[in-house]
N, C-alpha and C. Protein backbone atom coordinates (compact mmCIF):
# COMPACT_ATOMS: atom_id res chain seq x y z
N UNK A 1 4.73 25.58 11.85
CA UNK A 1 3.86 24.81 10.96
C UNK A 1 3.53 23.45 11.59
N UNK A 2 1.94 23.10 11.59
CA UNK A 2 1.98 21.63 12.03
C UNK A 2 2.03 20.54 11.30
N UNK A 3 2.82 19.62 11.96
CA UNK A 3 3.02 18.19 10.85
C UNK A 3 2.05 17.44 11.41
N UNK A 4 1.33 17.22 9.81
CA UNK A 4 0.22 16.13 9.45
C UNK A 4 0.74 14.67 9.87
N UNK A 5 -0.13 14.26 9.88
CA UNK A 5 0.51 12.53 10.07
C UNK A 5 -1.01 11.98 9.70
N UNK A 6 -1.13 11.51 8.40
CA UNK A 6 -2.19 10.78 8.11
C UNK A 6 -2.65 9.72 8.45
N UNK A 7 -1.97 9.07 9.47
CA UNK A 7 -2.70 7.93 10.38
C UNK A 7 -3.58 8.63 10.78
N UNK A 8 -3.03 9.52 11.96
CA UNK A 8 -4.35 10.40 12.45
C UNK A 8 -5.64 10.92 11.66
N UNK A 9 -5.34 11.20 10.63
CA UNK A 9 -6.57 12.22 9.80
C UNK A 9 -7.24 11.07 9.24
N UNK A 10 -6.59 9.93 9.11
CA UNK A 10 -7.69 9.46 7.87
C UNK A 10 -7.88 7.77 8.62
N UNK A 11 -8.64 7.88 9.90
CA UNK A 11 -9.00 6.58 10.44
C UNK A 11 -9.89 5.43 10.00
N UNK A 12 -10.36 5.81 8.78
CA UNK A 12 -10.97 4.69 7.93
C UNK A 12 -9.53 3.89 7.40
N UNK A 13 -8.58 4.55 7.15
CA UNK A 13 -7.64 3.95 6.07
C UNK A 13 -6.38 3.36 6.74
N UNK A 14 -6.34 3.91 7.91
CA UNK A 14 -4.90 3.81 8.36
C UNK A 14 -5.26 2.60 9.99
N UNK A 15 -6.83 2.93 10.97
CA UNK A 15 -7.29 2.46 11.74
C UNK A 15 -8.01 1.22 11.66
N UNK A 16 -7.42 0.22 11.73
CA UNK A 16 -7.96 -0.68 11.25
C UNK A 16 -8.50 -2.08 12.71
N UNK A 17 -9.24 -2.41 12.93
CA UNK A 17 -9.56 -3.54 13.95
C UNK A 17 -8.79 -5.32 13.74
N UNK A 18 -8.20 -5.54 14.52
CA UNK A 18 -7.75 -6.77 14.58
C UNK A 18 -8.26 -8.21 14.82
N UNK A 19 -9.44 -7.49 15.20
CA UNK A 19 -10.53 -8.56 16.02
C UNK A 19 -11.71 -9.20 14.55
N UNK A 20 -11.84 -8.40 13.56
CA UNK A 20 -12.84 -8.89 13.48
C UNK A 20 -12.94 -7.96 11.44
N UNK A 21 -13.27 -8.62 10.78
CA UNK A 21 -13.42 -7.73 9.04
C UNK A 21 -14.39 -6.79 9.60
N UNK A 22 -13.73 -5.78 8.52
CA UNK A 22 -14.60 -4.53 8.50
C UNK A 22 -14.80 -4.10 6.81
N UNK A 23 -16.19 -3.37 6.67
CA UNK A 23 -16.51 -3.09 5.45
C UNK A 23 -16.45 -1.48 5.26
N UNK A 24 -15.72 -0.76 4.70
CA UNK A 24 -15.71 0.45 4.72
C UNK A 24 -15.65 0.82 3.34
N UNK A 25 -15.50 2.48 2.97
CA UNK A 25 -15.54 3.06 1.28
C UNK A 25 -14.91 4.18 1.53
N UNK A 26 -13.58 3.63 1.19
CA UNK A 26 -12.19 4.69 1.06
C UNK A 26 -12.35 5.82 0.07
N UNK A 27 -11.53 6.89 0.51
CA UNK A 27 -12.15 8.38 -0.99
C UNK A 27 -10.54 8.06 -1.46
N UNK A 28 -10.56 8.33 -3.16
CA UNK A 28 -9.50 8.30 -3.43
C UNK A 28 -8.57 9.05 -3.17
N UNK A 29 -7.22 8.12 -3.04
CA UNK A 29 -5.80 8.49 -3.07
C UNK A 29 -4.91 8.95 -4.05
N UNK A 30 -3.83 9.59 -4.11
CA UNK A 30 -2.73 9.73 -4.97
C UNK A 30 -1.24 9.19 -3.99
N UNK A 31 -0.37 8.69 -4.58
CA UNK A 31 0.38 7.62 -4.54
C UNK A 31 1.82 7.98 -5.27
N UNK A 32 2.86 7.70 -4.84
CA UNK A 32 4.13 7.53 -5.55
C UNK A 32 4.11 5.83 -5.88
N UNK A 33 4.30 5.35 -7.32
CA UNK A 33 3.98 4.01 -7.02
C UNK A 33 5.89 3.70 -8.16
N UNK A 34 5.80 2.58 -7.63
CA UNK A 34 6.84 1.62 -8.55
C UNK A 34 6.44 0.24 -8.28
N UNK A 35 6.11 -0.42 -10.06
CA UNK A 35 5.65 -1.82 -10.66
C UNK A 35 7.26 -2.72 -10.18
N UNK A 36 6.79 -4.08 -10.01
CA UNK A 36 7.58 -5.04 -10.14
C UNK A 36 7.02 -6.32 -10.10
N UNK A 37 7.48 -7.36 -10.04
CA UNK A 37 7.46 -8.70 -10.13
C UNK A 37 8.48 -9.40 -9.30
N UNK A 38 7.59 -10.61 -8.55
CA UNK A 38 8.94 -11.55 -8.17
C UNK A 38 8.64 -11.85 -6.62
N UNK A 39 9.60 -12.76 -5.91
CA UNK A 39 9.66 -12.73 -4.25
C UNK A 39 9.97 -11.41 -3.49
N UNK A 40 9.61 -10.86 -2.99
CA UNK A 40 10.12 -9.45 -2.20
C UNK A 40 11.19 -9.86 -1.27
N UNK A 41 11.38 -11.22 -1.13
CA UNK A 41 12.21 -11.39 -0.01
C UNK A 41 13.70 -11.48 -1.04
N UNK A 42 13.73 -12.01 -1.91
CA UNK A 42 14.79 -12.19 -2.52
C UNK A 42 15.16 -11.31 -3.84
N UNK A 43 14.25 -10.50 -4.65
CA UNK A 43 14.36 -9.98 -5.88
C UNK A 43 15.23 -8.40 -5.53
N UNK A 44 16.38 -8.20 -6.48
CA UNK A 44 16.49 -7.21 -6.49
C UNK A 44 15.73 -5.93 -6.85
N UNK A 45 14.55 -6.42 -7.43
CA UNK A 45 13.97 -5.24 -8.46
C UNK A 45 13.33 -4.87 -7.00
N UNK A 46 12.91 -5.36 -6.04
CA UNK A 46 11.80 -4.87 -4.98
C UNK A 46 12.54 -4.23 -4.09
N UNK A 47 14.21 -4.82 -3.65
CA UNK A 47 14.62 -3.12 -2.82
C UNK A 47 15.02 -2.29 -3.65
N UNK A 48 15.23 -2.38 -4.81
CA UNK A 48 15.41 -0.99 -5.44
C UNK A 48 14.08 -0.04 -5.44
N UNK A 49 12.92 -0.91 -5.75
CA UNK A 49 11.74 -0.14 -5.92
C UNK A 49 11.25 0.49 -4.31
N UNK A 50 11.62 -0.60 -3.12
CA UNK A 50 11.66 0.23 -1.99
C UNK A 50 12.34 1.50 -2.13
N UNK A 51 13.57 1.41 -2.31
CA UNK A 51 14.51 2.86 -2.19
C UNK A 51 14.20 3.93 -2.98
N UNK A 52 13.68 3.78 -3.83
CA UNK A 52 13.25 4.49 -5.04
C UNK A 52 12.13 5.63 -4.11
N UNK A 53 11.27 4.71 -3.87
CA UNK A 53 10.00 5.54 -2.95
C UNK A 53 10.37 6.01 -1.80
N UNK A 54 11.07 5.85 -1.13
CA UNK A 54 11.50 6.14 0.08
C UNK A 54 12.25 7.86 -0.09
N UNK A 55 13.00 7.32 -1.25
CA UNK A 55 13.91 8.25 -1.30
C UNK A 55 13.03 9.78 -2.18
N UNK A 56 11.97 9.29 -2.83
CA UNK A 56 11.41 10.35 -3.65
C UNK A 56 10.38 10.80 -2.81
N UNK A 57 9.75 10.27 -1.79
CA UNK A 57 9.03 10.42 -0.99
C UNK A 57 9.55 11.41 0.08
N UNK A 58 10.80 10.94 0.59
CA UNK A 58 11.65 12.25 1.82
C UNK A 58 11.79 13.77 0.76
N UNK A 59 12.36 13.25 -0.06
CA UNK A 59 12.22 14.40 -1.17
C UNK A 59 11.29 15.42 -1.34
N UNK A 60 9.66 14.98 -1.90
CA UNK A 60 8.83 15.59 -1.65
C UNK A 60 7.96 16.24 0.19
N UNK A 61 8.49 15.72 0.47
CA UNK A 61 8.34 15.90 1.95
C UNK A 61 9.04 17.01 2.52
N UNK A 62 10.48 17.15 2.22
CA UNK A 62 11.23 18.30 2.49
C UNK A 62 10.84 19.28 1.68
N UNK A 63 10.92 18.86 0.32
CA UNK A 63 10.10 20.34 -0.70
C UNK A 63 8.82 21.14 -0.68
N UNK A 64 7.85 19.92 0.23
CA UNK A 64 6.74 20.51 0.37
C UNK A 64 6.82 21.46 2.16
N UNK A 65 7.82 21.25 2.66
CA UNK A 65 8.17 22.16 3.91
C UNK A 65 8.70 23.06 3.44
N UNK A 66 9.82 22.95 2.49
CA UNK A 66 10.57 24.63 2.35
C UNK A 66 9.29 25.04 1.69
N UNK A 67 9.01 24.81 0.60
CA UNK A 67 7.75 25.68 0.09
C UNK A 67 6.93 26.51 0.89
N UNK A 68 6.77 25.96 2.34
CA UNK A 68 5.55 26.40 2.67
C UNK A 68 4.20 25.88 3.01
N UNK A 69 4.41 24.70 2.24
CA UNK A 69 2.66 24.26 1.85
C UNK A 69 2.22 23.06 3.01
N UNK A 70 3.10 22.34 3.11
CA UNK A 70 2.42 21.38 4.68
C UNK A 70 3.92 20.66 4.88
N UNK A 71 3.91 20.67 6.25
CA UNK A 71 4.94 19.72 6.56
C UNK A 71 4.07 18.55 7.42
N UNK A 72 4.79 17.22 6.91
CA UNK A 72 3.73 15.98 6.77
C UNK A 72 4.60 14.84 7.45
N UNK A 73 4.12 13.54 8.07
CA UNK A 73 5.01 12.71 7.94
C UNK A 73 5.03 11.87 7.02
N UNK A 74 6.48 10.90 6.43
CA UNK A 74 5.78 10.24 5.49
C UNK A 74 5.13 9.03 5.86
N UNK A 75 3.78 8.80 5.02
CA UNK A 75 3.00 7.62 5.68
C UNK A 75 3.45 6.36 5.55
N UNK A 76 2.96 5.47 5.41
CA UNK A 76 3.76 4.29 5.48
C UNK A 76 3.84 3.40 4.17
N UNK A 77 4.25 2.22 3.81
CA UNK A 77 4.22 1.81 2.51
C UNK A 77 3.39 0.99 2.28
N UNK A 78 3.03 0.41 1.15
CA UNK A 78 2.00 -0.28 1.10
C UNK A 78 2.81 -0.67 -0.09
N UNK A 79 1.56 -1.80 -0.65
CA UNK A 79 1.64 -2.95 -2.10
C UNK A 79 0.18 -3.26 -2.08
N UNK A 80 0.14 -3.20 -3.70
CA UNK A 80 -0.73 -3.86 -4.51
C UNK A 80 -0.16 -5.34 -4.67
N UNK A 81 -1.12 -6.42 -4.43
CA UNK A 81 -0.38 -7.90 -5.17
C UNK A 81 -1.30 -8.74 -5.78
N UNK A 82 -0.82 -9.18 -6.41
CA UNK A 82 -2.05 -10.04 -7.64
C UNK A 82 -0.82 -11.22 -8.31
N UNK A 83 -1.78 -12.29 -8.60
CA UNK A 83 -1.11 -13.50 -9.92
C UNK A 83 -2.20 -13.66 -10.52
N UNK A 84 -2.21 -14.42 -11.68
CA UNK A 84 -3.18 -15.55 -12.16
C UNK A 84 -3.90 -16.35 -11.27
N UNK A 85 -3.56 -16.46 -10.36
CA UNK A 85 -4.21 -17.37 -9.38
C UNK A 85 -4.32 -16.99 -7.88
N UNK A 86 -4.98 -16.47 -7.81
CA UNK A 86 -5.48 -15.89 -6.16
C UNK A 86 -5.03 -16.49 -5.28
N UNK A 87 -5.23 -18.54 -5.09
CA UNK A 87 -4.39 -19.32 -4.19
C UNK A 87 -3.29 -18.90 -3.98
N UNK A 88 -2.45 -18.22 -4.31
CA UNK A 88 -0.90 -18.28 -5.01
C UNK A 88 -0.78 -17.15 -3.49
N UNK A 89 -1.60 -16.70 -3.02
CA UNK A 89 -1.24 -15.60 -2.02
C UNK A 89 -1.48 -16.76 -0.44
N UNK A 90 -2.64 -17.91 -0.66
CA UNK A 90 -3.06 -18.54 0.32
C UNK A 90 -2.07 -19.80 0.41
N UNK A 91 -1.02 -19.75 -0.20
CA UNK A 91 -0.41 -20.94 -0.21
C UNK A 91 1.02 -20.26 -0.04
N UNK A 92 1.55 -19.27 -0.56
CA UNK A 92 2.88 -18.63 -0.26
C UNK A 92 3.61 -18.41 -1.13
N UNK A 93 3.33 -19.03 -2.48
CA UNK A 93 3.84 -18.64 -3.68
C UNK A 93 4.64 -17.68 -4.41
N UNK A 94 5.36 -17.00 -3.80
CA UNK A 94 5.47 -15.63 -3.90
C UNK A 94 6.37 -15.64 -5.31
N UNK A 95 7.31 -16.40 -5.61
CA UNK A 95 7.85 -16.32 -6.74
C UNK A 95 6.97 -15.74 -8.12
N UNK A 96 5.47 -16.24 -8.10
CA UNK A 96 4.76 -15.54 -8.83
C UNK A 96 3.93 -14.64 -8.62
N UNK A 97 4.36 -13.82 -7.73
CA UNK A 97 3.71 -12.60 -7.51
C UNK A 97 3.74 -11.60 -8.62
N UNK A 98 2.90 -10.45 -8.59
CA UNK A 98 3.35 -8.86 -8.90
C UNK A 98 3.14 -8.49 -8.13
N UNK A 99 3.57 -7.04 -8.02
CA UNK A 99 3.12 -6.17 -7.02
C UNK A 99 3.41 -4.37 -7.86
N UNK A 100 2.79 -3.48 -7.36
CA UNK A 100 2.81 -2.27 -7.15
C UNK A 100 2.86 -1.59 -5.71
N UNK A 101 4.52 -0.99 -5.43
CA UNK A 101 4.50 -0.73 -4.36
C UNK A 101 4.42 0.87 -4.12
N UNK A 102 4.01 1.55 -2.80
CA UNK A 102 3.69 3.05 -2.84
C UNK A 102 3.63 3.20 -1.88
N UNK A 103 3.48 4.73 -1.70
CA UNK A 103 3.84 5.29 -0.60
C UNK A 103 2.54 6.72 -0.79
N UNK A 104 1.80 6.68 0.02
CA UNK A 104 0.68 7.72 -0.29
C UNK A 104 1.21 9.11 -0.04
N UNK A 105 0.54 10.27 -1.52
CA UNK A 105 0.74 11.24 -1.47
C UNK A 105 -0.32 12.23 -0.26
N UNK A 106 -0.34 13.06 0.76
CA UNK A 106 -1.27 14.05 1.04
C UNK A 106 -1.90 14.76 -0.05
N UNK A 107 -3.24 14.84 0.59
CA UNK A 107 -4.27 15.75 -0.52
C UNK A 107 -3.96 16.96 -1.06
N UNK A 108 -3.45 17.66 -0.11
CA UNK A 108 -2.71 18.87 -0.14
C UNK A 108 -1.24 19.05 -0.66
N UNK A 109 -1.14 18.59 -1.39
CA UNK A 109 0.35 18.48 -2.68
C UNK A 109 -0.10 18.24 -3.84
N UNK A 110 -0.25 19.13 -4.17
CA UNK A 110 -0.38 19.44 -6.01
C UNK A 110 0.52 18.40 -6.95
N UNK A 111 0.37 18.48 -7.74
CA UNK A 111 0.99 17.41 -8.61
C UNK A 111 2.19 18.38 -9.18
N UNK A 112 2.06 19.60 -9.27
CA UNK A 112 3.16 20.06 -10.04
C UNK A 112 4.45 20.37 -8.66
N UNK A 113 4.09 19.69 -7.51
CA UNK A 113 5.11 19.67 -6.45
C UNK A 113 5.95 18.47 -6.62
N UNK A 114 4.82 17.56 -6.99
CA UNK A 114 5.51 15.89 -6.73
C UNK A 114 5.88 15.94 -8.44
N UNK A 115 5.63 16.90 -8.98
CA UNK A 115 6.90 16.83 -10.62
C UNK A 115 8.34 17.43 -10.05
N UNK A 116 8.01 18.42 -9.29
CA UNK A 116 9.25 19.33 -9.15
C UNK A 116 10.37 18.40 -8.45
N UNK A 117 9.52 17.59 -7.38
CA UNK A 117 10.20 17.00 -6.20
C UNK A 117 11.25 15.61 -7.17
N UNK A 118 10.82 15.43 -8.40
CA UNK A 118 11.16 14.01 -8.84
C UNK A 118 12.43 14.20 -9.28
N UNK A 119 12.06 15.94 -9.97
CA UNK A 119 13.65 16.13 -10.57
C UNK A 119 14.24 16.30 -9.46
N UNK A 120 14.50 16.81 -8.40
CA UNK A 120 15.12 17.32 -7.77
C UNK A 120 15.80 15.97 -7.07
N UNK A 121 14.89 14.88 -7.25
CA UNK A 121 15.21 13.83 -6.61
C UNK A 121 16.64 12.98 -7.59
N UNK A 122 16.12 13.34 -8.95
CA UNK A 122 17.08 13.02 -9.95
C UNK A 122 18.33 13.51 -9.43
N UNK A 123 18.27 14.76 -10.34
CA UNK A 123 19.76 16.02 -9.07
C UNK A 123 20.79 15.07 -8.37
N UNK A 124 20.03 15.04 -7.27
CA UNK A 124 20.49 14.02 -6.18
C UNK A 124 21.09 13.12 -6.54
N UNK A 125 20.11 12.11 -7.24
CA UNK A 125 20.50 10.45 -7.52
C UNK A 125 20.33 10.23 -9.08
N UNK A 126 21.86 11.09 -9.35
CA UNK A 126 21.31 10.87 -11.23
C UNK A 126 21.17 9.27 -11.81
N UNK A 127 21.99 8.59 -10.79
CA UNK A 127 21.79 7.46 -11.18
C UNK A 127 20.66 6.19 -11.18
N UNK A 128 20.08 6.54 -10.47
CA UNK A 128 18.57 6.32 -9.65
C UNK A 128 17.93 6.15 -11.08
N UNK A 129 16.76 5.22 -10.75
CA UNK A 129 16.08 4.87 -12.50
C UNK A 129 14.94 5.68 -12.08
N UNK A 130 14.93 6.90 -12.25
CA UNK A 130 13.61 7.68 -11.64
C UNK A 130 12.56 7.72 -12.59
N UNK A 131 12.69 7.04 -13.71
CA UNK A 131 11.55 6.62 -14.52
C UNK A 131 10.59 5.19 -14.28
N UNK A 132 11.07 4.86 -13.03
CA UNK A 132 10.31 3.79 -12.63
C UNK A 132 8.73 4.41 -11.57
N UNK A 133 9.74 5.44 -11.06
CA UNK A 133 8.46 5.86 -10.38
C UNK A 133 7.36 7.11 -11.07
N UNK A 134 6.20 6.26 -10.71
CA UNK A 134 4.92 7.06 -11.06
C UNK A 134 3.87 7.93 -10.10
N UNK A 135 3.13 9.05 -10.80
CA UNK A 135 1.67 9.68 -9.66
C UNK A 135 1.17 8.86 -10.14
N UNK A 136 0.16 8.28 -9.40
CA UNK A 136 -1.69 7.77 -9.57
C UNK A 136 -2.24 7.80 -8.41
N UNK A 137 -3.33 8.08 -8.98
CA UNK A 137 -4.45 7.94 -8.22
C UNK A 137 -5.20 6.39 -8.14
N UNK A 138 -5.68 6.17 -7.28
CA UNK A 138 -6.11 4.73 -6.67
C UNK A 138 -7.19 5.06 -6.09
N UNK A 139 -8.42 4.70 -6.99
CA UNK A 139 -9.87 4.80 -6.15
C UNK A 139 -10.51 3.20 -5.82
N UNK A 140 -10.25 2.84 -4.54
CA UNK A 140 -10.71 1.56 -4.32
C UNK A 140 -12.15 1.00 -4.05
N UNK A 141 -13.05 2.36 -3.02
CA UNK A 141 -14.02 2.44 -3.03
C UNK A 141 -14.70 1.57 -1.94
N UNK A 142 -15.31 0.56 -1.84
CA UNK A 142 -15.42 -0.36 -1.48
C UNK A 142 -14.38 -1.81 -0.62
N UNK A 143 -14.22 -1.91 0.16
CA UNK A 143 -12.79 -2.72 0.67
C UNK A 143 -13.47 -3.61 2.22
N UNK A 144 -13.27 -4.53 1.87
CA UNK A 144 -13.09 -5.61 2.95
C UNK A 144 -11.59 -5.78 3.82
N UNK A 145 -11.54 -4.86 5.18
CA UNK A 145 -9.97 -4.96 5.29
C UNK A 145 -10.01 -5.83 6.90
N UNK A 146 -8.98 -6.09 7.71
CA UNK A 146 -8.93 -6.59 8.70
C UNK A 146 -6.94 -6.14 9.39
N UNK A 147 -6.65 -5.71 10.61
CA UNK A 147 -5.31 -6.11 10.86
C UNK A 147 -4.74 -7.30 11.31
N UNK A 148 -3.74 -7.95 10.65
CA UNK A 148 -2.75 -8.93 10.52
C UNK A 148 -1.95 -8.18 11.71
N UNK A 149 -1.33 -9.25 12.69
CA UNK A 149 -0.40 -8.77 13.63
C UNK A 149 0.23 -10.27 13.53
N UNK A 150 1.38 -10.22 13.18
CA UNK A 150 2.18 -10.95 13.15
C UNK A 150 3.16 -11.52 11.94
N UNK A 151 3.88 -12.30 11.48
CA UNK A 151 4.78 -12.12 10.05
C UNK A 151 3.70 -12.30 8.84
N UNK A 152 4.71 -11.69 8.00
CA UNK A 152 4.11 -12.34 6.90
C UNK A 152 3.42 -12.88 5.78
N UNK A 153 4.13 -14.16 6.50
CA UNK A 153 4.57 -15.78 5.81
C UNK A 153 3.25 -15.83 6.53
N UNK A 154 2.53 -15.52 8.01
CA UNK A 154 1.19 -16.24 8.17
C UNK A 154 -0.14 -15.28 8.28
N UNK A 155 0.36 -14.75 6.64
CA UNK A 155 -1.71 -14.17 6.78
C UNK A 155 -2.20 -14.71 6.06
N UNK A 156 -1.86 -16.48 5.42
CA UNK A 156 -2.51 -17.07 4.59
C UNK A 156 -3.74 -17.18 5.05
N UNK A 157 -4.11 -18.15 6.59
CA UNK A 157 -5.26 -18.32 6.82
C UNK A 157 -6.37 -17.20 7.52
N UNK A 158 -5.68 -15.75 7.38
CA UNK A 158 -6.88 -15.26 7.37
C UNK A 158 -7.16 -14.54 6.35
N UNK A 159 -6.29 -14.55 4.82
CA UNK A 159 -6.91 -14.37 3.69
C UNK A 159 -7.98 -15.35 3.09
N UNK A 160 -7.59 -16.57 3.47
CA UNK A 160 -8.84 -17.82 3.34
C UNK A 160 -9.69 -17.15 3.40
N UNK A 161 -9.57 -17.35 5.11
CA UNK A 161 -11.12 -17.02 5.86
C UNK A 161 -11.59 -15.53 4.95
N UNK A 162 -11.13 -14.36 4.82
CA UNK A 162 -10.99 -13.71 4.05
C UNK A 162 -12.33 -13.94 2.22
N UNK A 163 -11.58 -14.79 1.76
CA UNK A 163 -11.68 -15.03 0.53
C UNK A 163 -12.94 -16.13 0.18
N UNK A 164 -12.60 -17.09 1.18
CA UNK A 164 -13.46 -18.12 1.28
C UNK A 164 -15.30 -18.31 2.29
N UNK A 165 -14.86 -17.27 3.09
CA UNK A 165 -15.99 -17.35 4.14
C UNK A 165 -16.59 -15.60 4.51
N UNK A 166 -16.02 -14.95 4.34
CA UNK A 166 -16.67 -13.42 4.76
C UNK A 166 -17.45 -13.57 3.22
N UNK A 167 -16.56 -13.20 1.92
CA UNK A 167 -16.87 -12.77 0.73
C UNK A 167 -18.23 -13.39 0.83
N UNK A 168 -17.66 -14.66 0.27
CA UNK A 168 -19.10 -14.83 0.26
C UNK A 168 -20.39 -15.41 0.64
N UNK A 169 -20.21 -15.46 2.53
CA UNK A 169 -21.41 -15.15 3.02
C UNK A 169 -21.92 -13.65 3.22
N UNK A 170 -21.18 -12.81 2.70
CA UNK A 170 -21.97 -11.44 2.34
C UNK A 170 -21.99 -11.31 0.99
N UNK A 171 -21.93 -12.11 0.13
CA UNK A 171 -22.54 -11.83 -1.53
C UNK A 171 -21.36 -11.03 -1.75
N UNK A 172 -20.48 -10.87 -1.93
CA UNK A 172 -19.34 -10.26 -2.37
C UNK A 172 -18.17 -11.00 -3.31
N UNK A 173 -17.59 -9.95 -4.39
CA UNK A 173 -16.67 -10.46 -4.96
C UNK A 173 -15.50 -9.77 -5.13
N UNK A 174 -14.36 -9.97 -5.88
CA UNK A 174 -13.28 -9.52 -5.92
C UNK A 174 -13.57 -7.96 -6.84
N UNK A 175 -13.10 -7.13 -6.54
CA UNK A 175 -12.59 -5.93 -7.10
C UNK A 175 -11.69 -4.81 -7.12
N UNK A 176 -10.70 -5.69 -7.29
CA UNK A 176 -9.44 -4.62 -7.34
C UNK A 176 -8.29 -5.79 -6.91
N UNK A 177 -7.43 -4.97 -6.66
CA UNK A 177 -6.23 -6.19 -6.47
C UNK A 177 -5.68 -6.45 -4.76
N UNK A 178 -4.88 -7.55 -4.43
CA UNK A 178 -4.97 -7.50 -2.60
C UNK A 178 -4.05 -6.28 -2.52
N UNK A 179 -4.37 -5.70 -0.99
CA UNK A 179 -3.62 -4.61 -1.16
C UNK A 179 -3.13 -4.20 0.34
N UNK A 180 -1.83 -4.21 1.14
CA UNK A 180 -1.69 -4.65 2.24
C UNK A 180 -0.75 -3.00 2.84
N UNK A 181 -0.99 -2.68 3.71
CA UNK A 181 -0.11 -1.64 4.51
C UNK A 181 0.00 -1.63 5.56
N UNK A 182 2.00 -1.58 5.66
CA UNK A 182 3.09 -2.29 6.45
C UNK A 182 2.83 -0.80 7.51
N UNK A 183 2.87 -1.05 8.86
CA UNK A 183 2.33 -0.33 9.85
C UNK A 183 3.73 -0.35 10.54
N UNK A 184 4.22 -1.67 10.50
CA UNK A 184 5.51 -1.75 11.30
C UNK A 184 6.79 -1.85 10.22
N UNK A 185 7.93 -1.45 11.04
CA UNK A 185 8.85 -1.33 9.94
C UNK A 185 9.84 -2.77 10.43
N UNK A 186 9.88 -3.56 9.18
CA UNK A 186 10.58 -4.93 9.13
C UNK A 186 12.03 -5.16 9.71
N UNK A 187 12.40 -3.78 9.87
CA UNK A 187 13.79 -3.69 10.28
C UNK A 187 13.64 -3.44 11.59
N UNK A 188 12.90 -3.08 11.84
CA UNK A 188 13.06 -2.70 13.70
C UNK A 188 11.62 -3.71 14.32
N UNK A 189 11.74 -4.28 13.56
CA UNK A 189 10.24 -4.80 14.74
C UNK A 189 10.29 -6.78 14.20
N UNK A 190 10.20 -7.13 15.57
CA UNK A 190 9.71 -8.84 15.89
C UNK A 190 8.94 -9.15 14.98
N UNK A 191 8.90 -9.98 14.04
CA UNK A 191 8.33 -10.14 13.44
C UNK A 191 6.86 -10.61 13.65
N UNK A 192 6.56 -11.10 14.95
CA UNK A 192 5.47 -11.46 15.65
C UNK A 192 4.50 -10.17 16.21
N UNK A 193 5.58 -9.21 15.61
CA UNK A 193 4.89 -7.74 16.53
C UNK A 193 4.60 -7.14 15.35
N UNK A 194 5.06 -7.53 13.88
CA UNK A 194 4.25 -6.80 12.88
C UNK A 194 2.90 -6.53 12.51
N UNK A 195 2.54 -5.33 12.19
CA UNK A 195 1.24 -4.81 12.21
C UNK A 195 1.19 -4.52 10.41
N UNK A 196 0.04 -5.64 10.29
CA UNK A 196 -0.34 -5.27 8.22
C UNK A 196 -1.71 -5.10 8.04
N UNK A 197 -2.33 -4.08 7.58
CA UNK A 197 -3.57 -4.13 7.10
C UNK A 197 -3.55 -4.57 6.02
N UNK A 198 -4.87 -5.82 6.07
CA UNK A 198 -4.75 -6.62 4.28
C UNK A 198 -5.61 -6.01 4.34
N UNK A 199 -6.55 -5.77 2.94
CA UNK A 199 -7.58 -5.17 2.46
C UNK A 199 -7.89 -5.23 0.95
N UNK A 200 -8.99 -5.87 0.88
CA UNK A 200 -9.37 -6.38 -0.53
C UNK A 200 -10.47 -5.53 -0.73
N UNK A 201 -10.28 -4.82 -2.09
CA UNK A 201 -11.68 -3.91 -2.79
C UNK A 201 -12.50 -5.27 -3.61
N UNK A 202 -13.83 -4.84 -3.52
CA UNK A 202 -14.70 -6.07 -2.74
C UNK A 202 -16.18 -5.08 -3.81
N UNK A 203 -16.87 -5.87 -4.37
CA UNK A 203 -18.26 -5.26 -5.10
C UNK A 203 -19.51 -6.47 -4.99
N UNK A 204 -20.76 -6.09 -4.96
CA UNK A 204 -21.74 -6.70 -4.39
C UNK A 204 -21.70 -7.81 -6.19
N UNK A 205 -21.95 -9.29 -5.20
CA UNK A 205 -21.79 -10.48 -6.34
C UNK A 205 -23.05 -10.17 -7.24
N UNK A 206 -23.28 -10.35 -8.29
CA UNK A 206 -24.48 -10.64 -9.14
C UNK A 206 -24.78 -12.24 -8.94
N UNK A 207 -26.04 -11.88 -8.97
CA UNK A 207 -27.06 -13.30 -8.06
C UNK A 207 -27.26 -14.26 -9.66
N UNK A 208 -27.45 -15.20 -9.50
CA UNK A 208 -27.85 -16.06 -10.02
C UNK A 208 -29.11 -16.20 -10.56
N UNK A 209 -29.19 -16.52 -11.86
CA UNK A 209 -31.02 -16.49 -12.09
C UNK A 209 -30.75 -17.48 -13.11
């Protein structure tokens, strides 16, 4: 059987340029997601919600190999992040963050796999709060994205530039929430060598009259 690896298949989403914003229109996704709040660097609720996905994610991954149906790698993680105040991402704020973090499902996994896979994940980890994690689908559509190579603590100034100078000298506004995927894994990699696609879903501004 061949293993998928959705970097490869899906180079709008996963291929991203470092040099320079790009405007593209993603087809929707389905997602293992878990909600939280808080600093990611310090909150417990955010490595639990890491482990949570990680762990329900290998899960469905092995179930969808014995089955039969695709053996895949798992892709990488991502976050939704949003506050009251958009600065709050350009300044470092993180204490008032949210976030929704996930781990993308393949097209080819039915939903009544990633039910089967959750209990089974329970089984495992009865203790595990497996009611934290959710399916959804995420249609973003529209997205202004760019790659971040390096920590962080410094993609403030090219969310600026980002927020302040692409948007809107192309008539563009916010739609949807920031939404970033970790390419490199934080534990094994320089932090100067990290690879993040930011990417903001983005809709044409209404003009002024």
């Amino acid at each position: 059987m061949e293993k998928v690896d959705l970097k490869k298949r899906l180079p709008d989403y996963f291929a991203v340029s470092a040099n320079e914003f790009s405007l593209v229109r993603l087809p929707p996704c389905h997602y293992l997601m878990v909600d939280g709040e808080g600093d990611p660097n310090t909150s417990p609720d955010y490595e639990q919600a890491i482990e949570l996905l990680y762990g329900a994610s290998y899960t469905l991954k092995f179930l969808s190999k014995k089955e039969g149906l695709l053996d895949y790698v798992v892709p990488p993680l991502e976050g939704l992040w949003w506050a009251d105040d958009v600065q709050t991402f350009e300044a470092g704020d993180k204490s008032s963050w949210k976030w929704t973090m996930m781990i993308m499902v393949p097209p080819q996994v039915p939903e009544s796999l990633v039910v089967k896979s959750l209990e089974d994940f329970h089984i495992k980890k009865p203790g595990a709060p497996i009611s934290r994690i959710r399916y959804e689908s995420l249609n973003e559509g529209l997205v202004v994205q760019i790659l971040h190579v390096g920590p962080y603590d410094a993609e403030g100034p090219t969310l600026a530039r980002l927020h302040e100078e692409f948007m809107p000298d192309n008539s563009l506004t916010f739609n949807g929430k920031h939404h970033e995927v970790y390419l490199g894994d934080v534990r094994r990699t320089a932090p100067e060598r990290l690879k993040t696609i930011l990417r903001q879903p983005v809709a044409a501004a209404r003009s002024r009259t």
